[in-house]
Protein backbone atom coordinates (compact mmCIF):
# COMPACT_ATOMS: atom_id res chain seq x y z
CA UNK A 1 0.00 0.00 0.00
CA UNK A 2 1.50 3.45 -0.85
CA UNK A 3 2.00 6.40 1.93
CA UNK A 4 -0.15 9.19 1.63
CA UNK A 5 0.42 12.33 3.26
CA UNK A 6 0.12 15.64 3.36
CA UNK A 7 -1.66 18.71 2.71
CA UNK A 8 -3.79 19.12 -0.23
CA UNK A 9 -3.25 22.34 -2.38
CA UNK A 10 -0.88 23.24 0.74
CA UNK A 11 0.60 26.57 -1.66
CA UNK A 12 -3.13 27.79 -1.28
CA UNK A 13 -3.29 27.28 2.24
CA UNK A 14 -0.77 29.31 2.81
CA UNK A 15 2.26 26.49 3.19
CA UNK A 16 5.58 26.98 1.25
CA UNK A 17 7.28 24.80 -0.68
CA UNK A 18 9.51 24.10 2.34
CA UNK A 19 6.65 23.23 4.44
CA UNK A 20 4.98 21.22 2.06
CA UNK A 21 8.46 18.96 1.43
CA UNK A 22 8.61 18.34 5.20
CA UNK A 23 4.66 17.08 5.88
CA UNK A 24 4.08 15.68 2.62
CA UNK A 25 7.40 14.12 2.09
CA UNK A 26 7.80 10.35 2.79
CA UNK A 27 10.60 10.98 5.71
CA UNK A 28 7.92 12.71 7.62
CA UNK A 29 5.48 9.77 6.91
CA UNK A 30 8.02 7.47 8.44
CA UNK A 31 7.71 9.29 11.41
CA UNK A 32 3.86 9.19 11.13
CA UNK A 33 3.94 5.34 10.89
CA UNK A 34 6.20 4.91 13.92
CA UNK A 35 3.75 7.25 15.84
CA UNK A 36 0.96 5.69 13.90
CA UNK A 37 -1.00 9.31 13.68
CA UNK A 38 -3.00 9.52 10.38
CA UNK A 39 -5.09 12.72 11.60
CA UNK A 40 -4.33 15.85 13.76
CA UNK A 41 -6.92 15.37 16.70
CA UNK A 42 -5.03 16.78 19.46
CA UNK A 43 -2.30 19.59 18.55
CA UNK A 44 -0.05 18.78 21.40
CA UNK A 45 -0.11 15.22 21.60
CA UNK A 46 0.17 14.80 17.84
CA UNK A 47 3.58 17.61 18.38
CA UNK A 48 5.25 15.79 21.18
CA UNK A 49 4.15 12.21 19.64
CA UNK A 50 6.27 13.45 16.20
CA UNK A 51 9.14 14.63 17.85
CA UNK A 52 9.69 11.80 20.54
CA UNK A 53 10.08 9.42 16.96
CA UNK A 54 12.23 11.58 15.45
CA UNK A 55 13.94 12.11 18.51
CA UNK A 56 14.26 8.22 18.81
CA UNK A 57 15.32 7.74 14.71
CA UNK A 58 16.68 11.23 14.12
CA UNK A 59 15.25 11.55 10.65
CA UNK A 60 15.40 14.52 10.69
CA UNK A 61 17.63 16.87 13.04
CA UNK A 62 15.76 17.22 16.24
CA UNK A 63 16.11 20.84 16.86
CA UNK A 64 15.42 21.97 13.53
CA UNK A 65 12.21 19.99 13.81
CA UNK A 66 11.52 20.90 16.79
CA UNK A 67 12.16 24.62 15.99
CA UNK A 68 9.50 23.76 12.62
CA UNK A 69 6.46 21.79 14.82
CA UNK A 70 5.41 24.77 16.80
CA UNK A 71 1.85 24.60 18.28
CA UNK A 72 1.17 27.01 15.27
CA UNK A 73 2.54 25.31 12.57
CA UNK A 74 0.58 22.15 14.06
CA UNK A 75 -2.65 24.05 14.20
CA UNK A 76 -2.41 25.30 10.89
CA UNK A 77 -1.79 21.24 8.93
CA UNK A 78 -4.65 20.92 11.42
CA UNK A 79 -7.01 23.59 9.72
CA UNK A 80 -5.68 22.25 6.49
CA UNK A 81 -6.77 18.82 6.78
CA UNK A 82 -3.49 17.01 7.09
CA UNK A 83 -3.46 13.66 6.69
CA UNK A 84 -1.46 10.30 6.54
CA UNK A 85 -2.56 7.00 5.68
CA UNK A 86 -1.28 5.30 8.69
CA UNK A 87 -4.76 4.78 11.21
CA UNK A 88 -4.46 6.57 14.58
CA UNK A 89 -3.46 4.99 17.76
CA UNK A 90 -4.23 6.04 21.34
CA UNK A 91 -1.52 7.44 23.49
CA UNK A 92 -1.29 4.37 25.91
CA UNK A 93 -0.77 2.53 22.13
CA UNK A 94 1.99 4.87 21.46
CA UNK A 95 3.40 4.90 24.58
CA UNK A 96 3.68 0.42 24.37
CA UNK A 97 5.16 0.94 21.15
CA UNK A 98 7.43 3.27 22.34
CA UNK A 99 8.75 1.44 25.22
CA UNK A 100 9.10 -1.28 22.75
CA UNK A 101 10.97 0.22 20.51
CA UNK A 102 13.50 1.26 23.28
CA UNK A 103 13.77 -2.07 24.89
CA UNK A 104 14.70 -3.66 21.20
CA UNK A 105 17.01 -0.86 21.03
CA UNK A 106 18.50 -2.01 24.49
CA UNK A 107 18.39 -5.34 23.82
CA UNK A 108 20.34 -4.98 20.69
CA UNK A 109 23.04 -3.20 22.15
CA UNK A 110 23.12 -5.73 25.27
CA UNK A 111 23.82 -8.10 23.00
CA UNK A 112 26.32 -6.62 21.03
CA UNK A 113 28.32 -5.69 24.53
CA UNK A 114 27.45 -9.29 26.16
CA UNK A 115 29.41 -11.08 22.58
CA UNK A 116 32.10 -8.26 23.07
CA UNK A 117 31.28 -7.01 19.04
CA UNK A 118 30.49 -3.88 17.87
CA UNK A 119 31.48 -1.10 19.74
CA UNK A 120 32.65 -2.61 22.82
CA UNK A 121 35.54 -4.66 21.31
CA UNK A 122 37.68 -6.58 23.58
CA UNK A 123 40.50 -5.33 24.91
CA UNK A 124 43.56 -6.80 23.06
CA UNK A 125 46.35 -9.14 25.10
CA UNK A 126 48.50 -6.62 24.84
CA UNK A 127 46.53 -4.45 26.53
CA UNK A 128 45.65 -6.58 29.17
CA UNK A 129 49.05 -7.24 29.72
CA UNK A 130 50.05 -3.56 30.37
CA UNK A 131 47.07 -3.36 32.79
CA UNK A 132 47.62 -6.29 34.51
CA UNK A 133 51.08 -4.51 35.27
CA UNK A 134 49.57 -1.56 37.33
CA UNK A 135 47.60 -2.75 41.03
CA UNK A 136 45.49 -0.62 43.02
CA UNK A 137 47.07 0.43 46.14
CA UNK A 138 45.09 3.02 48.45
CA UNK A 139 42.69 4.10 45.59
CA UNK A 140 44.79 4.91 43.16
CA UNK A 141 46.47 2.91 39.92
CA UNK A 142 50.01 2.30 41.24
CA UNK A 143 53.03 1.48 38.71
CA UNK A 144 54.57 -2.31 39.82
CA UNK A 145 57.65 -0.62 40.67
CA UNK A 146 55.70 1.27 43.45
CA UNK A 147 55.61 -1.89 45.31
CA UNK A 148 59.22 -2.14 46.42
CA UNK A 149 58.66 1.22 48.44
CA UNK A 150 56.01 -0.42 50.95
């Protein structure tokens, strides 16, 4: 099924062509399906739901689009019949999916730190080696050579 969004003769409604590449374009309808909002009922909620996505994905930068979804701005796709094809979920829907979203996010990363991959790579010998050199004596790293002065 294709994504349809937008505005409708947006120019005439007193969008610009800016505007009109940010709520009808498909990045913005990404963010739509992960908040699953197809219709402006509440201005706030529908605001805060679109940024908290982005914020998650980062599609777009967060305070430019921030800065862009004022309470105005939101009002007026309002008045202008925005729309996405995407159904509308309640906010204790969004808020599952949202704390879903995070825990696969955690999970992944658990994962990739529990197999030592990704970006917590083990710690070569070598390196082990040099640390296993140093002790801890009263709280502080101490050099091996340290330990003849006790």
């Amino acid at each position: 099924m294709p994504l349809i969004i937008g505005v409708e003769n947006g120019i005439e409604k007193g969008f610009t062509k800016g505007d009109l590449k940010l709520i009808n374009g498909f990045a913005f309808g990404c963010i739509m399906m992960i908040t699953n909002t197809g219709t402006i009922k509440n201005v706030e909620e529908f605001r805060l739901r679109a940024l908290e996505a982005n914020f998650m994905n980062e599609i777009f930068d967060k305070d430019q689009l921030r800065d862009k979804l004022t309470i105005d701005f939101v009002q007026r796709m309002k008045d202008a019949n925005w729309s996405c094809n995407v159904g509308n979920d309640t906010k204790a829907q969004f808020t599952k999916e949202i704390k879903r979203r995070l825990y696969e996010h955690h999970k992944w990363d658990f994962r990739d730190w529990i197999e030592n991959r990704g970006k917590y790579k083990p710690l070569p010998d070598e390196a082990k080696k040099v640390l296993d050199s140093f002790y801890w004596k009263g709280g502080t790293l101490s050099n091996p050579s340290d330990k003849e002065e006790e």
